[in-house]
C-alpha atoms as a PDB file:
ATOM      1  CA  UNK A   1      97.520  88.512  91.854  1.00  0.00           C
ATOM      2  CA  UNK A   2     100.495  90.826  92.571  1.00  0.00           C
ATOM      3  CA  UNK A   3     100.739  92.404  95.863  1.00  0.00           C
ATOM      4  CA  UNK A   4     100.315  96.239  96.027  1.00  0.00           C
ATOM      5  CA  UNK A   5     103.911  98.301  95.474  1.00  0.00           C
ATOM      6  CA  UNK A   6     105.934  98.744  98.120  1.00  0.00           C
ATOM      7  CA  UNK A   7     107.359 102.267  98.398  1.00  0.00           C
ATOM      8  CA  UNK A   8     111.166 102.888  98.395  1.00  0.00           C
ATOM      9  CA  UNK A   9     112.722  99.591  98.235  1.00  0.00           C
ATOM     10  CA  UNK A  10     116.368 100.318  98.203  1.00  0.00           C
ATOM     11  CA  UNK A  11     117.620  99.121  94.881  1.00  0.00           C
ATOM     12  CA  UNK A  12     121.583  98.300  93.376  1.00  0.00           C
ATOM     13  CA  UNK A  13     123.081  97.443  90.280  1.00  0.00           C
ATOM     14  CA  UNK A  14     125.886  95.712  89.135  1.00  0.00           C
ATOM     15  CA  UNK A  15     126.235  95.992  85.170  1.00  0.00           C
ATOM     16  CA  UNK A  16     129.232  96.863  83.117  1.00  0.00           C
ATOM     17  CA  UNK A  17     127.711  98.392  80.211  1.00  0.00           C
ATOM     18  CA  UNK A  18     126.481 101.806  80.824  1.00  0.00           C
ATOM     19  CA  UNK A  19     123.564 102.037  78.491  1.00  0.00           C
ATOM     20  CA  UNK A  20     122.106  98.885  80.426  1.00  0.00           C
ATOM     21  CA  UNK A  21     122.924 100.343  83.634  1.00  0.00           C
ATOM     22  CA  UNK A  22     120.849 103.616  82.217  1.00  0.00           C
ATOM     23  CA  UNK A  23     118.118 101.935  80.578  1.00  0.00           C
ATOM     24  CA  UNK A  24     117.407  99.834  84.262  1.00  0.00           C
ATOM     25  CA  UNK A  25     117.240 102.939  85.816  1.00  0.00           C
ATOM     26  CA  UNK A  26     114.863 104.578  83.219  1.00  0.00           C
ATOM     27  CA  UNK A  27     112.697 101.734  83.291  1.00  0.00           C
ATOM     28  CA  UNK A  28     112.477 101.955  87.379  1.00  0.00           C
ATOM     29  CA  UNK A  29     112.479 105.708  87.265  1.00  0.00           C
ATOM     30  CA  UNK A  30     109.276 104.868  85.949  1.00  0.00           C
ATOM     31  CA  UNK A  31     107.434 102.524  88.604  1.00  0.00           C
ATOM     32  CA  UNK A  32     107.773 106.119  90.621  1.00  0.00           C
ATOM     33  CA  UNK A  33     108.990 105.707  94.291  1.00  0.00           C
ATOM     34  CA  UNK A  34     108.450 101.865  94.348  1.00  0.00           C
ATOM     35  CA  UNK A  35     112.633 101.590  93.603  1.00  0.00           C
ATOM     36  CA  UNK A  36     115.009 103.878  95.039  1.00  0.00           C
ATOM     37  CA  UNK A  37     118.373 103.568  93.093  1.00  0.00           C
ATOM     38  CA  UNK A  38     121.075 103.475  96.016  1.00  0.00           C
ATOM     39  CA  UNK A  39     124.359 102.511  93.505  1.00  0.00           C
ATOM     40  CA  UNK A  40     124.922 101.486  90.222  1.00  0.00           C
ATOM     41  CA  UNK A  41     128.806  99.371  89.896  1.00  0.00           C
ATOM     42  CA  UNK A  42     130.467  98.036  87.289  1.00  0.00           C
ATOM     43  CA  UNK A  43     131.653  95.657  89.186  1.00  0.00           C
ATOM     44  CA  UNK A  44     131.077  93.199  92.408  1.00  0.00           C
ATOM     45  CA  UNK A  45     134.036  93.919  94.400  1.00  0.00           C
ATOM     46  CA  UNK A  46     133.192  97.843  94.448  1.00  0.00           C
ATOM     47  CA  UNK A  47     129.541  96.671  95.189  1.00  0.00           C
ATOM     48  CA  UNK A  48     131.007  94.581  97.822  1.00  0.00           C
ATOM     49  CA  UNK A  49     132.938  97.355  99.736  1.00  0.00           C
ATOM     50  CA  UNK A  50     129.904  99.517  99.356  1.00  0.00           C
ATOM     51  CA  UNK A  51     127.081  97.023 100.229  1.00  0.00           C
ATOM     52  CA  UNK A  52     127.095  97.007 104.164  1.00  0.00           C
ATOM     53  CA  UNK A  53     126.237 100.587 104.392  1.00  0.00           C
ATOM     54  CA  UNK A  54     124.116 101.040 101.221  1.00  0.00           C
ATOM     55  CA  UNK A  55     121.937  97.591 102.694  1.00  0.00           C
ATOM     56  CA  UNK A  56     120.128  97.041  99.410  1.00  0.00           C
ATOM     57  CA  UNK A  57     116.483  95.236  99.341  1.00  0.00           C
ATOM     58  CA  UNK A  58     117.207  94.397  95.370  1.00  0.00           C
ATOM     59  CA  UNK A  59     119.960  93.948  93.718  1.00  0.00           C
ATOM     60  CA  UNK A  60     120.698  93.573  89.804  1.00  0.00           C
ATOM     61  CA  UNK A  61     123.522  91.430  88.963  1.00  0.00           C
ATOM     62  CA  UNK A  62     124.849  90.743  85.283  1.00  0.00           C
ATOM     63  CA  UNK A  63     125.689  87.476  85.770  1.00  0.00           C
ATOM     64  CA  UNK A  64     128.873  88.243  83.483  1.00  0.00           C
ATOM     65  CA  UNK A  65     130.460  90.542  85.859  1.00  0.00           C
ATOM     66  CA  UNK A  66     131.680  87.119  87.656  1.00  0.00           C
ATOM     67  CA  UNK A  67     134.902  85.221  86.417  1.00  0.00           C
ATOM     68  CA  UNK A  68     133.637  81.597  85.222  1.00  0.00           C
ATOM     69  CA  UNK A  69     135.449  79.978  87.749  1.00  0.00           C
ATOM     70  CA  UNK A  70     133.364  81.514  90.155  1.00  0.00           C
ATOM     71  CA  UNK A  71     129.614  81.812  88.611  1.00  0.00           C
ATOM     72  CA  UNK A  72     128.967  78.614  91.260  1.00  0.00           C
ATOM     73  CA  UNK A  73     129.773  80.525  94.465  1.00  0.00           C
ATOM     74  CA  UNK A  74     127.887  83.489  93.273  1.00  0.00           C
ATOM     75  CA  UNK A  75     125.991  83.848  96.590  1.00  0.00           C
ATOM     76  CA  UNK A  76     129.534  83.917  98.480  1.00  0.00           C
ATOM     77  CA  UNK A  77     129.336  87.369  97.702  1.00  0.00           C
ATOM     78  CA  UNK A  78     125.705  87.994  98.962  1.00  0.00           C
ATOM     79  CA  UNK A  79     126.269  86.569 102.333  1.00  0.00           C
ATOM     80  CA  UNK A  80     126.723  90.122 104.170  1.00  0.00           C
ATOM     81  CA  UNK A  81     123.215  90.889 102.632  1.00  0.00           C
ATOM     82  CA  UNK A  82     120.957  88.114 103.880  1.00  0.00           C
ATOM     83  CA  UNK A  83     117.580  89.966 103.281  1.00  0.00           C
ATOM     84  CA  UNK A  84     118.134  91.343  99.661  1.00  0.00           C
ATOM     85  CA  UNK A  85     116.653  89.306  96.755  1.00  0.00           C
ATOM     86  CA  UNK A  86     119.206  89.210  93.692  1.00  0.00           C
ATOM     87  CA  UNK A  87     118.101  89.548  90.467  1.00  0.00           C
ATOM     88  CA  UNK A  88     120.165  88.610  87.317  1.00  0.00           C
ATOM     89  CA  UNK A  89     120.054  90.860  84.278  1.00  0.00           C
ATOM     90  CA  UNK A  90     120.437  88.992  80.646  1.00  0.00           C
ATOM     91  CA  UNK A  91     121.046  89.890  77.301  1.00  0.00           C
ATOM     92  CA  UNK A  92     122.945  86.448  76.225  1.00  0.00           C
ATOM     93  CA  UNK A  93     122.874  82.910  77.034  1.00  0.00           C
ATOM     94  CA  UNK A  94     123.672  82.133  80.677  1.00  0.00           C
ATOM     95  CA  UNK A  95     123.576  78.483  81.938  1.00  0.00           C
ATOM     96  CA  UNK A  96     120.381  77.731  83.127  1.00  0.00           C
ATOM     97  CA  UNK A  97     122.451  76.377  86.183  1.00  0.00           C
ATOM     98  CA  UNK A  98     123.875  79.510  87.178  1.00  0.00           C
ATOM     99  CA  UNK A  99     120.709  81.602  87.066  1.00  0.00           C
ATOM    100  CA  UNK A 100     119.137  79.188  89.492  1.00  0.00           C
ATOM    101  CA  UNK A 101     121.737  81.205  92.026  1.00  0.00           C
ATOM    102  CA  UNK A 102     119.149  84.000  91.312  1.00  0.00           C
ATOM    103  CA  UNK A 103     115.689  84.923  92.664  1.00  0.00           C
ATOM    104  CA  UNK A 104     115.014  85.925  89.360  1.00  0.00           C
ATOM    105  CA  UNK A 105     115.953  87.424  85.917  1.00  0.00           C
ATOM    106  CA  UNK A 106     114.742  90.163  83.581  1.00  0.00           C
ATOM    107  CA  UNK A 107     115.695  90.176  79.858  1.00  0.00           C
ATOM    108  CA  UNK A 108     117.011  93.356  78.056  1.00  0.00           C
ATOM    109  CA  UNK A 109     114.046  92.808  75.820  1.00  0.00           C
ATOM    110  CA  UNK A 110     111.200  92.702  78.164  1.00  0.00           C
ATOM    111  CA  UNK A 111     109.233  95.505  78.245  1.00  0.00           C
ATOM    112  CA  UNK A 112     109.275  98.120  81.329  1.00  0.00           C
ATOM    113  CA  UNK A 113     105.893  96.850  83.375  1.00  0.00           C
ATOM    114  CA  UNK A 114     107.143  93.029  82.428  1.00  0.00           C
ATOM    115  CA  UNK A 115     110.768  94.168  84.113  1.00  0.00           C
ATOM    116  CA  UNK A 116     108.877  95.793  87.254  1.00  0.00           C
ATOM    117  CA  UNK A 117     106.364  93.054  87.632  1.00  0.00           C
ATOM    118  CA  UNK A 118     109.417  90.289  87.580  1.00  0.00           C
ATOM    119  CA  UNK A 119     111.214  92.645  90.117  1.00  0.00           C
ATOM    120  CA  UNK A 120     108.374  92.556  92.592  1.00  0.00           C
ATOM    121  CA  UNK A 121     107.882  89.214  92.398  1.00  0.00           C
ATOM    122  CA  UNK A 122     111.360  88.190  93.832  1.00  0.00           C
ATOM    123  CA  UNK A 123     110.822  90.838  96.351  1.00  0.00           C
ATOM    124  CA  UNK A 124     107.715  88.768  97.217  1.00  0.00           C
ATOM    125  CA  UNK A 125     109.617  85.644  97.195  1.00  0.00           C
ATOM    126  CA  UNK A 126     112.648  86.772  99.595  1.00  0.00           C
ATOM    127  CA  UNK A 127     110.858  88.193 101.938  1.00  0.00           C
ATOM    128  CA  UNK A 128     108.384  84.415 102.522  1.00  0.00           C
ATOM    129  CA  UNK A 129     111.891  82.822 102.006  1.00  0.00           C
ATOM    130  CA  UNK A 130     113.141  84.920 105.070  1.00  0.00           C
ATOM    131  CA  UNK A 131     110.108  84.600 106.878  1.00  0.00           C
ATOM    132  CA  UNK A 132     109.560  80.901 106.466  1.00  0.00           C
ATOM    133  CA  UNK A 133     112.974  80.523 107.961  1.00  0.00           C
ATOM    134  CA  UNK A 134     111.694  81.479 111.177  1.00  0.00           C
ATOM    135  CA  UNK A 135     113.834  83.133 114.102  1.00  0.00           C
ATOM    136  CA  UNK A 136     113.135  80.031 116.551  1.00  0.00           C
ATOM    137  CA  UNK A 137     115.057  76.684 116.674  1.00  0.00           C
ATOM    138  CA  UNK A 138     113.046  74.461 115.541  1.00  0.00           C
ATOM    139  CA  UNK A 139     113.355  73.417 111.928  1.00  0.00           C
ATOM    140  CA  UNK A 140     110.180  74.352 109.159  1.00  0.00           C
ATOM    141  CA  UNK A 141     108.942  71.685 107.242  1.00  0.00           C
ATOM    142  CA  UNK A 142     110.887  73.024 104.069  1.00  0.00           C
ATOM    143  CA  UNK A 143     114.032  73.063 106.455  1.00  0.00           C
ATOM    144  CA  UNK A 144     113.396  69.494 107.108  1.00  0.00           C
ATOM    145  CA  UNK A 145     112.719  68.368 103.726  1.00  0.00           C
ATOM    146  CA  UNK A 146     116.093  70.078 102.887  1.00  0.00           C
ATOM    147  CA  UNK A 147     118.123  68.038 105.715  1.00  0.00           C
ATOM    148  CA  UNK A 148     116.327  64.955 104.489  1.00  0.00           C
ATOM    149  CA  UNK A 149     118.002  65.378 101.081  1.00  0.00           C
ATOM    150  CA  UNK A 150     121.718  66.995 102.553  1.00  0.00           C
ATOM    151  CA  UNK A 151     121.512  63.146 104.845  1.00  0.00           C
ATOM    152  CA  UNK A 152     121.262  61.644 101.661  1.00  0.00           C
ATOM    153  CA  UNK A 153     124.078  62.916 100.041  1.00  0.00           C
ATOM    154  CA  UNK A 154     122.339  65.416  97.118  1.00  0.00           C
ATOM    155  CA  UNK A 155     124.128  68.220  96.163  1.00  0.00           C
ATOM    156  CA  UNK A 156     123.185  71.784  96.326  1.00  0.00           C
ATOM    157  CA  UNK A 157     121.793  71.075  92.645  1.00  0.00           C
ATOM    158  CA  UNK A 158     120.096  68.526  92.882  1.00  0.00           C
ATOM    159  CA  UNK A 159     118.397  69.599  96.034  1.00  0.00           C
ATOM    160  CA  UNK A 160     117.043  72.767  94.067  1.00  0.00           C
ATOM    161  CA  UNK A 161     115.893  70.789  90.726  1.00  0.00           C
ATOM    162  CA  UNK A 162     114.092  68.578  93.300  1.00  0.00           C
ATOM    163  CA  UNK A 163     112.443  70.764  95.141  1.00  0.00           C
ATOM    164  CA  UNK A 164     111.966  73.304  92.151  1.00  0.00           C
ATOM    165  CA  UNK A 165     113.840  75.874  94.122  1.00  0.00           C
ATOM    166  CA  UNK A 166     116.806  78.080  93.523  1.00  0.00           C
ATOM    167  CA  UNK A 167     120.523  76.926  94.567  1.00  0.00           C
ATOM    168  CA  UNK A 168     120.557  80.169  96.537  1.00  0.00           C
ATOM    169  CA  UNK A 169     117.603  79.562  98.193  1.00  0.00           C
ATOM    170  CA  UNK A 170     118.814  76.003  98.777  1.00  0.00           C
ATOM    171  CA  UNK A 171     122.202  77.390 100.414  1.00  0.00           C
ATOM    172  CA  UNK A 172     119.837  79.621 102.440  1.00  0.00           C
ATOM    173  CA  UNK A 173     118.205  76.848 103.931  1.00  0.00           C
ATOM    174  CA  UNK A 174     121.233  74.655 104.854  1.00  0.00           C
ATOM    175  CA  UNK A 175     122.477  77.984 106.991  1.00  0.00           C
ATOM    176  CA  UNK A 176     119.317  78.606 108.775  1.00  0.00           C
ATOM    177  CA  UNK A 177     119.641  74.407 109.567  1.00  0.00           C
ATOM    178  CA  UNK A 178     123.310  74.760 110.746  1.00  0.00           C
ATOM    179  CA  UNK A 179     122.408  77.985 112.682  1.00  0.00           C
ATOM    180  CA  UNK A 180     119.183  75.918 114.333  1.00  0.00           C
ATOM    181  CA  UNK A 181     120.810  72.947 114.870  1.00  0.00           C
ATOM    182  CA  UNK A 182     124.489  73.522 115.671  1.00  0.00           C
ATOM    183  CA  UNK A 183     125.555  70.915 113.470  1.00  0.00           C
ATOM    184  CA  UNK A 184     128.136  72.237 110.355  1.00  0.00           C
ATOM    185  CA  UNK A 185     128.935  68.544 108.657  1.00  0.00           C
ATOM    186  CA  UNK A 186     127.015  66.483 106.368  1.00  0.00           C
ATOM    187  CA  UNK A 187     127.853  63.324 108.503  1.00  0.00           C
ATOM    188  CA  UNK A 188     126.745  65.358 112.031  1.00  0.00           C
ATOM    189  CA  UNK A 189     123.096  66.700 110.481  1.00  0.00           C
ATOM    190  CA  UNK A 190     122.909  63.087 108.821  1.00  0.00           C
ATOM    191  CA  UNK A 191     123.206  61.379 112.648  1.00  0.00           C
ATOM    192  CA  UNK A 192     120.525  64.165 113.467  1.00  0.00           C
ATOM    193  CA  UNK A 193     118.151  63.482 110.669  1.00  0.00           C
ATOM    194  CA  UNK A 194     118.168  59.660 111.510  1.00  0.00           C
ATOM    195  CA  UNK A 195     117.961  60.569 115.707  1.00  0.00           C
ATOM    196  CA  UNK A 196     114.999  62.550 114.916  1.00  0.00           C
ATOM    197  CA  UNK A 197     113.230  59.712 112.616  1.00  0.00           C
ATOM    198  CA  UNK A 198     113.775  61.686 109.579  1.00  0.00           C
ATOM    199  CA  UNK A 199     115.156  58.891 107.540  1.00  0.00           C
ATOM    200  CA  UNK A 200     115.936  55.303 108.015  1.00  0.00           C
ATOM    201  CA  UNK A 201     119.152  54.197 107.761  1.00  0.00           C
ATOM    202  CA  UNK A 202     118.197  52.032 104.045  1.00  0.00           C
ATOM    203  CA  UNK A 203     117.930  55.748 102.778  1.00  0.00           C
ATOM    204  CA  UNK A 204     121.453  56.345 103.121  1.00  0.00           C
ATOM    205  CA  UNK A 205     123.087  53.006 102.060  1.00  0.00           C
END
């Protein structure tokens, strides 16, 4: 069950093409005051220099807007907006791996209520992901369960297709356990997962 609309949730959009850039709109024009358009960019480095003052809740990326070379460090230029969920727009093949950067997608061809309902639903999931982080310093189970897999040596991937989460999600965590912990190396939050009985030592040999 969905949770009731929340009213004026500041929405931004990166797409090249103009007629996708108008039909998004359209489509959220029609959800009412639920999405209040706050930019719409061609691309992400005139997002970027806008983004601290527009502070977007959702954001609509096409994923295509970012040179190959840098589709895996698609979050890098998220970081200044740690609450906003990020949404990718498709209309082509995109490597499953890259969309798992995402909280979620919508397809050119789903229908307008499909395309809101998908929209909320990342909302929904940022804002447990933020919450779950917690603003104390001791680490959540999912936090833990994260470190656990960091000690033994999984990478960002991995961690997500094991946990059936997103790689951005996944890169959230690993801040929130460097912020909590003080520890920045893989070797340092290793020592503190095996300190704090997290894992033996056979689990990382």
């Amino acid at each position: 069950m969905n949770s009731s609309p929340k009213k004026g949730r500041k929405t931004a959009i990166i797409e090249p093409s103009a007629i996708i850039a108008a039909g998004l709109k359209a489509v959220l024009a029609e959800a009412g005051n639920e999405f209040e358009i706050c930019g719409i960019f061609d691309d992400p480095a005139h997002f970027a220099e806008r983004a601290p003052l527009l502070q977007p809740d959702l954001v609509l990326v096409d994923p295509v807007v970012f040179d190959f070379q840098k589709r895996a460090t698609v979050h890098s230029y998220f970081e200044h907006l740690p609450q906003a969920a990020f949404v990718a727009i498709v209309y082509g093949f995109i490597d499953p791996e890259i969309l798992q950067q995402y909280h979620g997608c919508v397809h050119i061809y789903d229908d307008s209520r499909k395309i809101v309902r998908k929209l909320r639903q990342a909302l929904d999931d940022r804002t447990r992901e933020t919450e779950s982080s917690g603003e104390g310093y001791e680490l959540t189970d999912r936090e833990s369960e994260i470190l656990v897999s960091v000690a033994k040596g999984m990478t960002n991937k991995e961690i997500a297709d094991a946990h059936h989460i997103s790689v951005h999600t996944v890169i959230s965590h690993r801040k929130n356990i460097t912020r909590k912990t003080g520890i920045k190396t893989v070797s340092g939050l290793t020592v503190y997962a095996l300190l704090n009985n997290l894992i033996d030592q056979s689990d990382i040999e």
